[in-house]
C-alpha atoms as a PDB file:
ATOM      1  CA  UNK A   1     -42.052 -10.674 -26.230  1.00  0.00           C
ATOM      2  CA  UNK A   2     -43.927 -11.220 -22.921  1.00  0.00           C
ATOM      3  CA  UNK A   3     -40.406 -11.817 -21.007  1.00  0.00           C
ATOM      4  CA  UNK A   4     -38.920  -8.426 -22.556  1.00  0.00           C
ATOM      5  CA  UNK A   5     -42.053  -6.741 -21.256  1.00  0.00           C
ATOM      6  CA  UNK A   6     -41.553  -8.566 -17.522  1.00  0.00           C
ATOM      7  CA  UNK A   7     -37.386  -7.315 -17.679  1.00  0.00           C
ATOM      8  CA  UNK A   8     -38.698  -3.587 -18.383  1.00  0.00           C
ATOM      9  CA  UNK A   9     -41.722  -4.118 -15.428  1.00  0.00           C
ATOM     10  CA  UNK A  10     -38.915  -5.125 -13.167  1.00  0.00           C
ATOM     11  CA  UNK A  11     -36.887  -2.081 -14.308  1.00  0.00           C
ATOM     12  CA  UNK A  12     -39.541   0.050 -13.825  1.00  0.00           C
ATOM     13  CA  UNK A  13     -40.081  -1.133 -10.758  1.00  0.00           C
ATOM     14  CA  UNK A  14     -36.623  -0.868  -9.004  1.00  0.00           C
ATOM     15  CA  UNK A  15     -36.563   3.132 -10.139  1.00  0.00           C
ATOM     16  CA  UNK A  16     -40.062   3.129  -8.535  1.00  0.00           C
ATOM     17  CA  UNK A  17     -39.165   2.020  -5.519  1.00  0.00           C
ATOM     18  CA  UNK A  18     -36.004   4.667  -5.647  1.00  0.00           C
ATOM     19  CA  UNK A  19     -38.200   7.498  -6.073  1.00  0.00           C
ATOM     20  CA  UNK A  20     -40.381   6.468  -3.547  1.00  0.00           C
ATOM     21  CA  UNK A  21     -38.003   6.242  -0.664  1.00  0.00           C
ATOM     22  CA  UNK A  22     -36.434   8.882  -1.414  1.00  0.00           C
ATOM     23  CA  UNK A  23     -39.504  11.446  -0.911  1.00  0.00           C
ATOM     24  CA  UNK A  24     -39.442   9.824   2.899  1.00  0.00           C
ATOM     25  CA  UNK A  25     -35.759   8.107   3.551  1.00  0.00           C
ATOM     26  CA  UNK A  26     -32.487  10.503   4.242  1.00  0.00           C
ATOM     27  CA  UNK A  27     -29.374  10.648   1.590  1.00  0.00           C
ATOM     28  CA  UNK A  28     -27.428   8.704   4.763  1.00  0.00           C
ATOM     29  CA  UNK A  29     -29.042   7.274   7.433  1.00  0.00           C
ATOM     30  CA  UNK A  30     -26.149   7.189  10.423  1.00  0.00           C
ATOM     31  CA  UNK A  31     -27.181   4.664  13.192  1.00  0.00           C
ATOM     32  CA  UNK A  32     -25.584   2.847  16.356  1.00  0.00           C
ATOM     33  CA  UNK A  33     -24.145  -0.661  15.403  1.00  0.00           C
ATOM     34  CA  UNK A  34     -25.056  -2.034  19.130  1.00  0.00           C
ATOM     35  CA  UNK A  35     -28.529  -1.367  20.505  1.00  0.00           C
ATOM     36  CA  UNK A  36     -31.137   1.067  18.979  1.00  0.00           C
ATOM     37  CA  UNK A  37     -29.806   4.273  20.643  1.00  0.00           C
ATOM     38  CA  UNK A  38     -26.399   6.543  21.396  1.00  0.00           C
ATOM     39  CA  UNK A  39     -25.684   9.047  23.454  1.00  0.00           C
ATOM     40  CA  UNK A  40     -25.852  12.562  20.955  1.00  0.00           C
ATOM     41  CA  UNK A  41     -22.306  13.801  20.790  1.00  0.00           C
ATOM     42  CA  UNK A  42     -22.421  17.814  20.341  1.00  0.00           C
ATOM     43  CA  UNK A  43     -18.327  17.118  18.989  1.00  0.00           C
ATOM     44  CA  UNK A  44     -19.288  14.625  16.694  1.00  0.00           C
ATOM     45  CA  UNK A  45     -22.252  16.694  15.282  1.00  0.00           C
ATOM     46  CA  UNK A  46     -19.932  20.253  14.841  1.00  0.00           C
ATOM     47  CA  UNK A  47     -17.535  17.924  13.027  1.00  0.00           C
ATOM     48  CA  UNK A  48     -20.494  16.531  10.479  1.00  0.00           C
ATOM     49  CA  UNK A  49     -21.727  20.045  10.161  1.00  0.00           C
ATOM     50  CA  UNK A  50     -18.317  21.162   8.999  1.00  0.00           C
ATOM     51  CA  UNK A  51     -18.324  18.668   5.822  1.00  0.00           C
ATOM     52  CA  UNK A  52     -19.491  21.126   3.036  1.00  0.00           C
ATOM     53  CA  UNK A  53     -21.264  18.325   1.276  1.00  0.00           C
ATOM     54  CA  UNK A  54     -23.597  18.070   4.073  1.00  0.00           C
ATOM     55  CA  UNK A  55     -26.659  20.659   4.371  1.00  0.00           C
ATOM     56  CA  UNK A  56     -28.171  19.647   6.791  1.00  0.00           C
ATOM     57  CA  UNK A  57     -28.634  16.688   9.902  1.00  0.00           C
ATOM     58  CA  UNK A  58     -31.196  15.777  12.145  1.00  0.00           C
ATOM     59  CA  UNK A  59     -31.305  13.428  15.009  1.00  0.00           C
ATOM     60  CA  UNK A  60     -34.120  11.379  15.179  1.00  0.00           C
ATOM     61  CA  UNK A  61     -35.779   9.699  18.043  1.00  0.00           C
ATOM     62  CA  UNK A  62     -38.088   6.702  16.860  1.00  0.00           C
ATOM     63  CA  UNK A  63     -39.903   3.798  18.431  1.00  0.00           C
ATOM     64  CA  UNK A  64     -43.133   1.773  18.629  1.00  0.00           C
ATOM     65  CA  UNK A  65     -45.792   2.595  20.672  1.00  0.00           C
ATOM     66  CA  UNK A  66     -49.520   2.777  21.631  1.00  0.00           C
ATOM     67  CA  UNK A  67     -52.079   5.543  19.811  1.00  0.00           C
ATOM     68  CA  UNK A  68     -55.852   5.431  20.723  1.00  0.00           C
ATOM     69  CA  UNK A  69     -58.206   7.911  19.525  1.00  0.00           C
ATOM     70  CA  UNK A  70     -61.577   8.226  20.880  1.00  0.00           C
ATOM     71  CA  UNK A  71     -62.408   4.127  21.284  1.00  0.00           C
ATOM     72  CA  UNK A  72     -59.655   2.695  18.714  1.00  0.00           C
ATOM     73  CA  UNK A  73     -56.549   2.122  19.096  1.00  0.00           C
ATOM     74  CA  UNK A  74     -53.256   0.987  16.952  1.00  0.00           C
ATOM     75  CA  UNK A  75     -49.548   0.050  17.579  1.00  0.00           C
ATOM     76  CA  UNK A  76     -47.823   2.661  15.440  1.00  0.00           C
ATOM     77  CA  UNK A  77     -44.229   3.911  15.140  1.00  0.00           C
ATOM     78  CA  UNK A  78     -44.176   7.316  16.416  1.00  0.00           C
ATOM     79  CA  UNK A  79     -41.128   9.751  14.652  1.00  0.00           C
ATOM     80  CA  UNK A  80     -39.657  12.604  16.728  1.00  0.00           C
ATOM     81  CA  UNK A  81     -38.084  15.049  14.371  1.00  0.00           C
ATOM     82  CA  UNK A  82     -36.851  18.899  14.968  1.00  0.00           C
ATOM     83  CA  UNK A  83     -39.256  21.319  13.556  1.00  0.00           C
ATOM     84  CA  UNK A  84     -38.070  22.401  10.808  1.00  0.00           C
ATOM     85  CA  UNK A  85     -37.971  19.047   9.284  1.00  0.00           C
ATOM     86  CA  UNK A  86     -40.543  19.281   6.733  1.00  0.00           C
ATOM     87  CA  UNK A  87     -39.246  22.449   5.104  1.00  0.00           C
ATOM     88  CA  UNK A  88     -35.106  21.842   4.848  1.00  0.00           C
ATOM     89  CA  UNK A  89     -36.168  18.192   3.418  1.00  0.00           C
ATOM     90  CA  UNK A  90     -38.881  20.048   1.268  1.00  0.00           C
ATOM     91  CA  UNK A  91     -41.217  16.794   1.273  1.00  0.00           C
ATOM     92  CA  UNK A  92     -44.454  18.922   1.002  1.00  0.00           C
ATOM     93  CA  UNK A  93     -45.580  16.880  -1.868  1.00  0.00           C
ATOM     94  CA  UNK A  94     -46.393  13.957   0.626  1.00  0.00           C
ATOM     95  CA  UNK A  95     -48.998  15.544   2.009  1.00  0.00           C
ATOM     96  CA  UNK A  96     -52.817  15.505   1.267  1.00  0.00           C
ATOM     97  CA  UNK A  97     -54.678  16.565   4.171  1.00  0.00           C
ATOM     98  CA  UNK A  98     -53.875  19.255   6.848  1.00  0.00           C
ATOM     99  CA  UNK A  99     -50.752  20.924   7.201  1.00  0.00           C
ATOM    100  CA  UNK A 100     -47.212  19.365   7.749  1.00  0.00           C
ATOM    101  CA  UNK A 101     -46.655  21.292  10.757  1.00  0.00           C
ATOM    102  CA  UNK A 102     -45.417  19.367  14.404  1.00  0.00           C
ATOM    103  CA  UNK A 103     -45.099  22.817  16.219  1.00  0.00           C
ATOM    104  CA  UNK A 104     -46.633  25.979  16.004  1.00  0.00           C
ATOM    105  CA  UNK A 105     -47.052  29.007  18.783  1.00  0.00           C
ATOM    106  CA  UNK A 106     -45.062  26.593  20.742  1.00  0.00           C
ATOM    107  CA  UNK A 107     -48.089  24.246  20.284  1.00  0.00           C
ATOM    108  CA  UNK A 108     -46.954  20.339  19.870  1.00  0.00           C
ATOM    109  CA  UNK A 109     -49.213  18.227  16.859  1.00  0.00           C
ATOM    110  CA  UNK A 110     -48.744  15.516  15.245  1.00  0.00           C
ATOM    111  CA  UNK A 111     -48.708  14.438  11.277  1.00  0.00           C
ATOM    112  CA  UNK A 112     -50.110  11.018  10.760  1.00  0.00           C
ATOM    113  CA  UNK A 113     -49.760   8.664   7.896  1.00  0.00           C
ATOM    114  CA  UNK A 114     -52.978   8.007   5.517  1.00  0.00           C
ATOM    115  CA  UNK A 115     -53.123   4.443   6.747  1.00  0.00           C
ATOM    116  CA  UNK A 116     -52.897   5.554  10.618  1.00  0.00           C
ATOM    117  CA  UNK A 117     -55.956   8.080   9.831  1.00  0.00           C
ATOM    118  CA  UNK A 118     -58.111   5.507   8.353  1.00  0.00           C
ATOM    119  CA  UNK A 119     -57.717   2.897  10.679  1.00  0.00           C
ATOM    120  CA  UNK A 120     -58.274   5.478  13.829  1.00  0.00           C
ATOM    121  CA  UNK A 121     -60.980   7.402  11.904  1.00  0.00           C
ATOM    122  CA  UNK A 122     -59.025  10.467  12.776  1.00  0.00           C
ATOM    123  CA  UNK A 123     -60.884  13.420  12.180  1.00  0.00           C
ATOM    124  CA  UNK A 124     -58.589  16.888  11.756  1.00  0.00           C
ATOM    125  CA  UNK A 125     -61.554  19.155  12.022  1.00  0.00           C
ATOM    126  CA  UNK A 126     -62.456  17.532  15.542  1.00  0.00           C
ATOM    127  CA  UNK A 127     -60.168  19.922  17.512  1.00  0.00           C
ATOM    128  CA  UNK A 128     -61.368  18.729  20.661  1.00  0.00           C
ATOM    129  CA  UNK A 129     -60.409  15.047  19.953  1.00  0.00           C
ATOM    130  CA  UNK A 130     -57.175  14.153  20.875  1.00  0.00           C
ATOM    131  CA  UNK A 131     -54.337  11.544  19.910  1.00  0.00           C
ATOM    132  CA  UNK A 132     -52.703   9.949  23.074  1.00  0.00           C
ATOM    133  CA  UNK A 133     -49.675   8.132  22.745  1.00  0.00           C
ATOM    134  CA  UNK A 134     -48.482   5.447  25.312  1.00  0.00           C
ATOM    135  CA  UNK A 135     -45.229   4.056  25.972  1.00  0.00           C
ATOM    136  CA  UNK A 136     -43.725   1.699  28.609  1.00  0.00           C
ATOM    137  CA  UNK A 137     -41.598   3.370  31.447  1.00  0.00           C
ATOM    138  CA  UNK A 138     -38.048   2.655  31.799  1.00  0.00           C
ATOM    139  CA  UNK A 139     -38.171   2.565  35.387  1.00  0.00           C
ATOM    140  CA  UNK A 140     -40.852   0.353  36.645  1.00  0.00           C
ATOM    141  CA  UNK A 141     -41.489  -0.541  39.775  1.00  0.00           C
ATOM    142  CA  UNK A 142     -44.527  -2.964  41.232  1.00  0.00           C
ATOM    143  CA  UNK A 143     -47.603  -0.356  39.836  1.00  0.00           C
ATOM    144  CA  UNK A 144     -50.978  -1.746  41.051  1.00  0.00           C
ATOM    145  CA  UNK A 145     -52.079   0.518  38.230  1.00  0.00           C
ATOM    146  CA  UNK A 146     -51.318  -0.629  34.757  1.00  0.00           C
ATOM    147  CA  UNK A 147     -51.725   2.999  33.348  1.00  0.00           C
ATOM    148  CA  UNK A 148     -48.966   4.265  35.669  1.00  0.00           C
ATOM    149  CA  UNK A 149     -47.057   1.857  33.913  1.00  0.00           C
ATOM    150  CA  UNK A 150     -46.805   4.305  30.996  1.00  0.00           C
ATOM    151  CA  UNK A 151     -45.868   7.209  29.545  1.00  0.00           C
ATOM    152  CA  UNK A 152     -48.427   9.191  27.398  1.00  0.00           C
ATOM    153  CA  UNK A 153     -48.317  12.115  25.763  1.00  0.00           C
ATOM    154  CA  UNK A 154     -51.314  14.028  24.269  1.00  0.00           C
ATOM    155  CA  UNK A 155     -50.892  15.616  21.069  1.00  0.00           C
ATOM    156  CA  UNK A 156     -53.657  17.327  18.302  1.00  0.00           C
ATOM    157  CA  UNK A 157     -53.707  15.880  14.621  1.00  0.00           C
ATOM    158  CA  UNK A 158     -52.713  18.385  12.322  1.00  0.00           C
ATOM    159  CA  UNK A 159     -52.031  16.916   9.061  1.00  0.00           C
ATOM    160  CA  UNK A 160     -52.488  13.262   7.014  1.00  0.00           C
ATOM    161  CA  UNK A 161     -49.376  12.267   4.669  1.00  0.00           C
ATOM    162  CA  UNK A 162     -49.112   9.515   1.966  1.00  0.00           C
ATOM    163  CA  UNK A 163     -46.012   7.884   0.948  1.00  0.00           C
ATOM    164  CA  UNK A 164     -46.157   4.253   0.186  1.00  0.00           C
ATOM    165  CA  UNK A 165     -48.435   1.762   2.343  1.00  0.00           C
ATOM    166  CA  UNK A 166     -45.572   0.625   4.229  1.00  0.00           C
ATOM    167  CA  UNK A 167     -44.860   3.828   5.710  1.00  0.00           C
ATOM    168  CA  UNK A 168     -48.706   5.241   5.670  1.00  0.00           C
ATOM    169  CA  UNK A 169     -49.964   2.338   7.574  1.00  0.00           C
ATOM    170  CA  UNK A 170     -47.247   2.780  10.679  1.00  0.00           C
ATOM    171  CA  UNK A 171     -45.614   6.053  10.982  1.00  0.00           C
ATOM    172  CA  UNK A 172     -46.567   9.130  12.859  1.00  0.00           C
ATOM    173  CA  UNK A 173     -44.388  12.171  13.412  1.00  0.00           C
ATOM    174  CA  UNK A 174     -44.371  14.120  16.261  1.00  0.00           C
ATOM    175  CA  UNK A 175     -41.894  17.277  17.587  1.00  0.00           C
ATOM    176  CA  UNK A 176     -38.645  15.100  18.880  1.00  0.00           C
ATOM    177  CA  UNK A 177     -38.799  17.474  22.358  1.00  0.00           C
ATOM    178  CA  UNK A 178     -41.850  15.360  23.132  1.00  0.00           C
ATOM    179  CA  UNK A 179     -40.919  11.899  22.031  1.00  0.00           C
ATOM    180  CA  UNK A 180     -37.222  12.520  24.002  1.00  0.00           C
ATOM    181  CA  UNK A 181     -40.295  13.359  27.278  1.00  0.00           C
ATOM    182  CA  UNK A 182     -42.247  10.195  26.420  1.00  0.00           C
ATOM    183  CA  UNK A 183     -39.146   7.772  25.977  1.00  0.00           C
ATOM    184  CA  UNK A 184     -37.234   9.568  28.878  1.00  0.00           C
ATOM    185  CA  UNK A 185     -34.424   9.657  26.651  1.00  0.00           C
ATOM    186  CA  UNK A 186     -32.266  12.963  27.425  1.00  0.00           C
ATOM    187  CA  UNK A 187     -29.465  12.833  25.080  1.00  0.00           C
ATOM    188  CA  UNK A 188     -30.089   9.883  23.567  1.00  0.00           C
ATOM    189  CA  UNK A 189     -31.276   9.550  20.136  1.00  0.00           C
ATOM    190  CA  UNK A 190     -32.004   6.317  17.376  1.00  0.00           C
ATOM    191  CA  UNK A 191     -29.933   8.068  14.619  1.00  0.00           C
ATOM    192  CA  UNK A 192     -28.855  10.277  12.412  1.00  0.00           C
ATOM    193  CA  UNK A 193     -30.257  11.354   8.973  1.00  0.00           C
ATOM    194  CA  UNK A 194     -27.900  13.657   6.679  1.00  0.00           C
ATOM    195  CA  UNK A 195     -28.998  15.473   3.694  1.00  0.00           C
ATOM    196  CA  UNK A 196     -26.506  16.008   1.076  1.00  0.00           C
ATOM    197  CA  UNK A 197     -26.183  19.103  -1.354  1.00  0.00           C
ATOM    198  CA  UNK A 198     -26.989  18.950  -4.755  1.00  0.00           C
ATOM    199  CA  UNK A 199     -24.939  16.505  -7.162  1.00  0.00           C
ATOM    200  CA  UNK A 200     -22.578  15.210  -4.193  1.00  0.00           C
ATOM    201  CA  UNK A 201     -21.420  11.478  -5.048  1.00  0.00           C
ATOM    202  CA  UNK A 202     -23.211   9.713  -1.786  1.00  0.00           C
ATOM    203  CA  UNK A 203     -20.684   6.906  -1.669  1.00  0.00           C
ATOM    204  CA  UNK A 204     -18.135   9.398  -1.346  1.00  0.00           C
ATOM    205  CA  UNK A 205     -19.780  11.266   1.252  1.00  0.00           C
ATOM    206  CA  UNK A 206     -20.669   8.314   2.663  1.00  0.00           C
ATOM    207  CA  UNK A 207     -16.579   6.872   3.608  1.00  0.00           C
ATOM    208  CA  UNK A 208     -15.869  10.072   4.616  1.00  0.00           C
ATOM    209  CA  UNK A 209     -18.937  10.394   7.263  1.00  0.00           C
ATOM    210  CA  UNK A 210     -18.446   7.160   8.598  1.00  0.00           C
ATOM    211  CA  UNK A 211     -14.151   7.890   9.222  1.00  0.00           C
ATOM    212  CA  UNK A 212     -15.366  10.619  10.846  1.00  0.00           C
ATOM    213  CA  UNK A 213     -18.136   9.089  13.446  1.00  0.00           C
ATOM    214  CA  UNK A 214     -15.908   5.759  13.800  1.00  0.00           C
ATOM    215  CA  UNK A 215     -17.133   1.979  13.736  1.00  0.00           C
ATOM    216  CA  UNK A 216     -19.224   2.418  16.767  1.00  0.00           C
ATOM    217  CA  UNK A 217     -21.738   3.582  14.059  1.00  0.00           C
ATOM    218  CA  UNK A 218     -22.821   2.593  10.989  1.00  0.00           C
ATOM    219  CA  UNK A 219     -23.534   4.920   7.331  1.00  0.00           C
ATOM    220  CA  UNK A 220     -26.155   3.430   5.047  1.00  0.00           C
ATOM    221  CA  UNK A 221     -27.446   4.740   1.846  1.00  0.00           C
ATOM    222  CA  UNK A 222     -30.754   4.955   0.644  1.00  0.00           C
ATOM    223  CA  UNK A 223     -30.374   1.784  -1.784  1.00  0.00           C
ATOM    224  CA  UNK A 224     -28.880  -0.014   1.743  1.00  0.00           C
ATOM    225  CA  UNK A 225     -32.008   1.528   4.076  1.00  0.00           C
ATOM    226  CA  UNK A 226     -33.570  -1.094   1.913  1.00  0.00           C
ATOM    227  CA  UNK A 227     -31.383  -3.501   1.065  1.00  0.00           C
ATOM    228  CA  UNK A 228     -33.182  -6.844   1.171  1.00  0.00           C
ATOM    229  CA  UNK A 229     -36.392  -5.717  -1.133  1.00  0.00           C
ATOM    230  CA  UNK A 230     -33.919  -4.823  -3.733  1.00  0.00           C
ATOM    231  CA  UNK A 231     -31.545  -7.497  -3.311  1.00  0.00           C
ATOM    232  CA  UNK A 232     -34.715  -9.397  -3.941  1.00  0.00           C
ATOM    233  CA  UNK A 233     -35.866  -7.617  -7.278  1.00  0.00           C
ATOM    234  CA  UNK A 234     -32.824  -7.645  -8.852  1.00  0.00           C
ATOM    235  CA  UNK A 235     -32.647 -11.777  -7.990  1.00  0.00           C
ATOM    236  CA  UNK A 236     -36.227 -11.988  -9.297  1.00  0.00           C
ATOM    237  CA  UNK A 237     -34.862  -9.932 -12.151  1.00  0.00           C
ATOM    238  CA  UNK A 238     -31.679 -12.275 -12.553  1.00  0.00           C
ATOM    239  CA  UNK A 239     -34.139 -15.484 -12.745  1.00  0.00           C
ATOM    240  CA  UNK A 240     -36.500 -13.890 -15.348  1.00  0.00           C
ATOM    241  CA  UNK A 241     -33.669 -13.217 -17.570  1.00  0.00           C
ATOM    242  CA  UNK A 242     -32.075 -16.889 -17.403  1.00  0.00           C
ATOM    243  CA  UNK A 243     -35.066 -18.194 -18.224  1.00  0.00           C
ATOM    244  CA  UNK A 244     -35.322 -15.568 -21.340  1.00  0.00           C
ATOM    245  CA  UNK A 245     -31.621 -16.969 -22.206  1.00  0.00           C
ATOM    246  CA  UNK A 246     -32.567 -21.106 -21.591  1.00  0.00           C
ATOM    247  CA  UNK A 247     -35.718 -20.409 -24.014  1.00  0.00           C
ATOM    248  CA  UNK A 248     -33.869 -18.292 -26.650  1.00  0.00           C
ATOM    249  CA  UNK A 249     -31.094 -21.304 -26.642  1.00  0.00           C
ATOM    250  CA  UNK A 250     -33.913 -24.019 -27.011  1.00  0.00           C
ATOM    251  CA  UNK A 251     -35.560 -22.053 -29.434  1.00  0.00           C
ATOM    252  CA  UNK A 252     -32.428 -21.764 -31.404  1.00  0.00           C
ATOM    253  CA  UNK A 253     -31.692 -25.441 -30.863  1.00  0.00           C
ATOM    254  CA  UNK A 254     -35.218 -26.109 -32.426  1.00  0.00           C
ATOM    255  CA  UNK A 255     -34.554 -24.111 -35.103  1.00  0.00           C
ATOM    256  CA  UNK A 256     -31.004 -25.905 -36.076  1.00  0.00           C
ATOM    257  CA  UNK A 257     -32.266 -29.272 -35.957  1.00  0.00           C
ATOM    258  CA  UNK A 258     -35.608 -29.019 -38.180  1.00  0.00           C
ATOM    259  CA  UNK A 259     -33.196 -27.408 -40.832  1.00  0.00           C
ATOM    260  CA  UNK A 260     -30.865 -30.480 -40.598  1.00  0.00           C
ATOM    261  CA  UNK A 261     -33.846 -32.799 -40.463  1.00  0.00           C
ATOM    262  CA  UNK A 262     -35.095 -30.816 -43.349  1.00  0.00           C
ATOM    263  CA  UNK A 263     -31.824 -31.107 -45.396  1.00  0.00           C
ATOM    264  CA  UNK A 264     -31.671 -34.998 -44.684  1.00  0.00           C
ATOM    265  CA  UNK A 265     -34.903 -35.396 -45.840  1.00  0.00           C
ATOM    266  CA  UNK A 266     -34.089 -33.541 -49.027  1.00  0.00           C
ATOM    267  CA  UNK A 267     -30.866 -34.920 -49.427  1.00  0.00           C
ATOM    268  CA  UNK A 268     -32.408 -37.528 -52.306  1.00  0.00           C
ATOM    269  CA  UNK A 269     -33.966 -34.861 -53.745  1.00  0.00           C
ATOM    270  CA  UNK A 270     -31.616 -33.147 -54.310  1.00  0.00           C
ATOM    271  CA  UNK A 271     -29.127 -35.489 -55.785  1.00  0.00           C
ATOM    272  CA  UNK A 272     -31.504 -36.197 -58.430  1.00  0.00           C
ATOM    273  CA  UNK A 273     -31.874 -32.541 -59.597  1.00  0.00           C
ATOM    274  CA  UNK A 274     -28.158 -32.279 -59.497  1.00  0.00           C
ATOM    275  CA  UNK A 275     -27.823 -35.475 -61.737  1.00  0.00           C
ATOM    276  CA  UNK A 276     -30.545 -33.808 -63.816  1.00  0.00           C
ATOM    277  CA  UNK A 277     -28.281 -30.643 -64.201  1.00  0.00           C
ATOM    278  CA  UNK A 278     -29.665 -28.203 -61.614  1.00  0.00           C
ATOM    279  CA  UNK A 279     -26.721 -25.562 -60.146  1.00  0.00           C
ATOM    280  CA  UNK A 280     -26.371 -24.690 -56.748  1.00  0.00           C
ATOM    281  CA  UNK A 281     -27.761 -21.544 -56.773  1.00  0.00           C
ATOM    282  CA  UNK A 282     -31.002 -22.944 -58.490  1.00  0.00           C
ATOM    283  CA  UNK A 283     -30.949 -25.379 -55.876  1.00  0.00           C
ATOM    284  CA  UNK A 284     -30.601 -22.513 -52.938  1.00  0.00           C
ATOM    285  CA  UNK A 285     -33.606 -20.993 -54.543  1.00  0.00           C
ATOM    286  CA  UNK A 286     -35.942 -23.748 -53.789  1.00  0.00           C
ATOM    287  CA  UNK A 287     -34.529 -25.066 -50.307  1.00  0.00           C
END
C-alpha cells in the first residue's frame, strides 16, 4: 500500500512540476547551439511570424549580474523582455505584490522575484530607493577605477512575483531596451520564446520551427527546458516500481512455498482420512 501511494506522489509530482513551468517557461524556447547569443534576424523572425500556429514571439536578452539595494547586494539573473510581455503570455496570476509592469509613461521598472525581494529587503513603497544593476563591460581597457569597469543601470521596483523557489530566488525582469544598453548588445539577443495558439500539437510545431531557423539553432519544449529534473523523476519513478514488482514476486514466492510446505506436512494426514473414506471435496473443505 505505502509503494502505490509513493507511484501516485511521483505522479503527482511530474504534473506539478508541468504546471509550474509552464506559468513562467515559453511553449518553445528557440536558442543558439554555439555561444549564449545570435545576431536577431528581422527575415528569420517575418518567416516565424507567418506560421499560423504561432501567436506570438519574443526575443529575450538574459544574463547574470550584480543588484544592490541600499547596503545589500545579490548576484541575480536579470530578464530583458518587450513590454507587453506580461499581458500576451497572460501570467498575471504570478504576481503578489505591485504591479507586473517594466514600462510605463516611458518610465523603465523592474519586477523582482519573491526570493530577490526578501533577500534585498526591497521595499516597493520606498520610491526614492533604487535597484542598480551592474554588469562587466565588453570592452575593457586598464580602469584604475573598478566601477568604470561596469555597466549599471538604475531602475525602480515595481512589482514582486512568485513562481517556484528556483525562479523566485534568481530572476528579475527588466524592459529588454535597457538590458540590450547594459550588455551593449545591439542586435544580439539569448533567444527566442514562441507562444503557440490554443490546442496546436507542440512537437509538430516544434519540426517545423526548427526547418525553418536551421541547425545553427536549437527548438526545445517545455518538458526539454527541463529535461534532466524529469529525466530524474521518472528514473526515481522507474526504481520505486521495480522494487514494488521484486516484493510482489517474493511475496508471491512466500506465499507458494508455505502452501507446499503446508500440503507436505499434511500429506499423512490426509492419507489416513482417505483410507478412512473421506472424498475429495470433504477433504478441500478442511485444507
Amino acid at each position: 500500500m505505502a509503494l502505490v501511494v509513493i507511484l501516485s506522489v511521483f505522479n503527482g509530482l511530474e504534473d506539478l512540476l508541468r504546471n509550474v513551468y509552464r506559468s513562467f517557461d515559453p511553449d518553445l524556447k528557440v536558442m543558439p547551439v554555439k555561444g549564449k547569443s545570435f545576431t536577431l534576424d528581422g527575415e528569420l523572425i517575418g518567416k516565424l511570424k507567418n506560421m499560423v500556429e504561432i501567436k506570438a514571439i519574443h526575443p529575450i536578452v538574459e544574463d547574470n549580474a550584480l543588484i544592490k539595494y541600499e547596503n545589500s547586494q545579490l548576484v541575480i539573473k536579470f530578464k530583458g523582455v518587450p513590454d507587453n510581455y506580461f499581458t500576451e503570455n497572460e501570467l498575471d496570476s504570478i504576481l503578489v505584490d505591485g504591479k507586473l509592469e517594466i514600462k510605463k509613461d516611458l518610465v523603465p521598472y523592474a519586477v523582482l522575484g519573491r526570493g530577490v525581494q526578501y533577500y534585498l529587503n526591497v521595499n516597493l513603497k520606498n520610491e526614492f530607493i533604487p535597484l542598480q544593476f551592474w554588469y562587466p563591460k565588453l570592452q575593457q581597457k586598464q580602469i584604475i577605477d573598478p566601477e568604470k569597469a561596469f555597466n549599471r543601470l538604475i531602475l525602480l521596483p515595481k512589482g514582486v512575483f512568485a513562481v517556484e523557489k528556483q525562479f523566485d530566488d534568481n530572476y528579475v525582469f527588466i524592459p529588454i531596451a535597457e538590458a540590450i544598453a547594459l550588455m551593449e548588445y545591439e542586435k544580439k539577443r539569448s533567444y527566442l520564446e514562441i507562444k503557440s495558439r490554443e490546442n496546436v500539437e507542440i512537437y509538430s510545431l516544434k519540426e517545423k520551427v526548427q526547418k525553418t531557423i536551421g541547425e545553427k539553432f536549437i527548438v526545445l519544449t517545455q518538458d526539454e527546458q527541463h529535461a534532466t529534473l524529469l529525466k530524474a523523476i521518472k528514473v526515481e519513478k522507474s526504481f520505486v516500481f521495480i522494487t514494488f514488482i521484486v516484493i510482489i514476486a517474493i511475496s508471491a514466492l512466500n506465499i507458494l512455498f508455505s502452501l507446499t510446505l503446508t500440503a507436505i506436512e499434511k500429506k499423512q494426514d490426509v492419507s489416513l482420512l482417505k483410507a478412512l473414506g473421506a472424498s475429495d471435496n470433504f477433504l478441500k473443505k478442511i485444507f
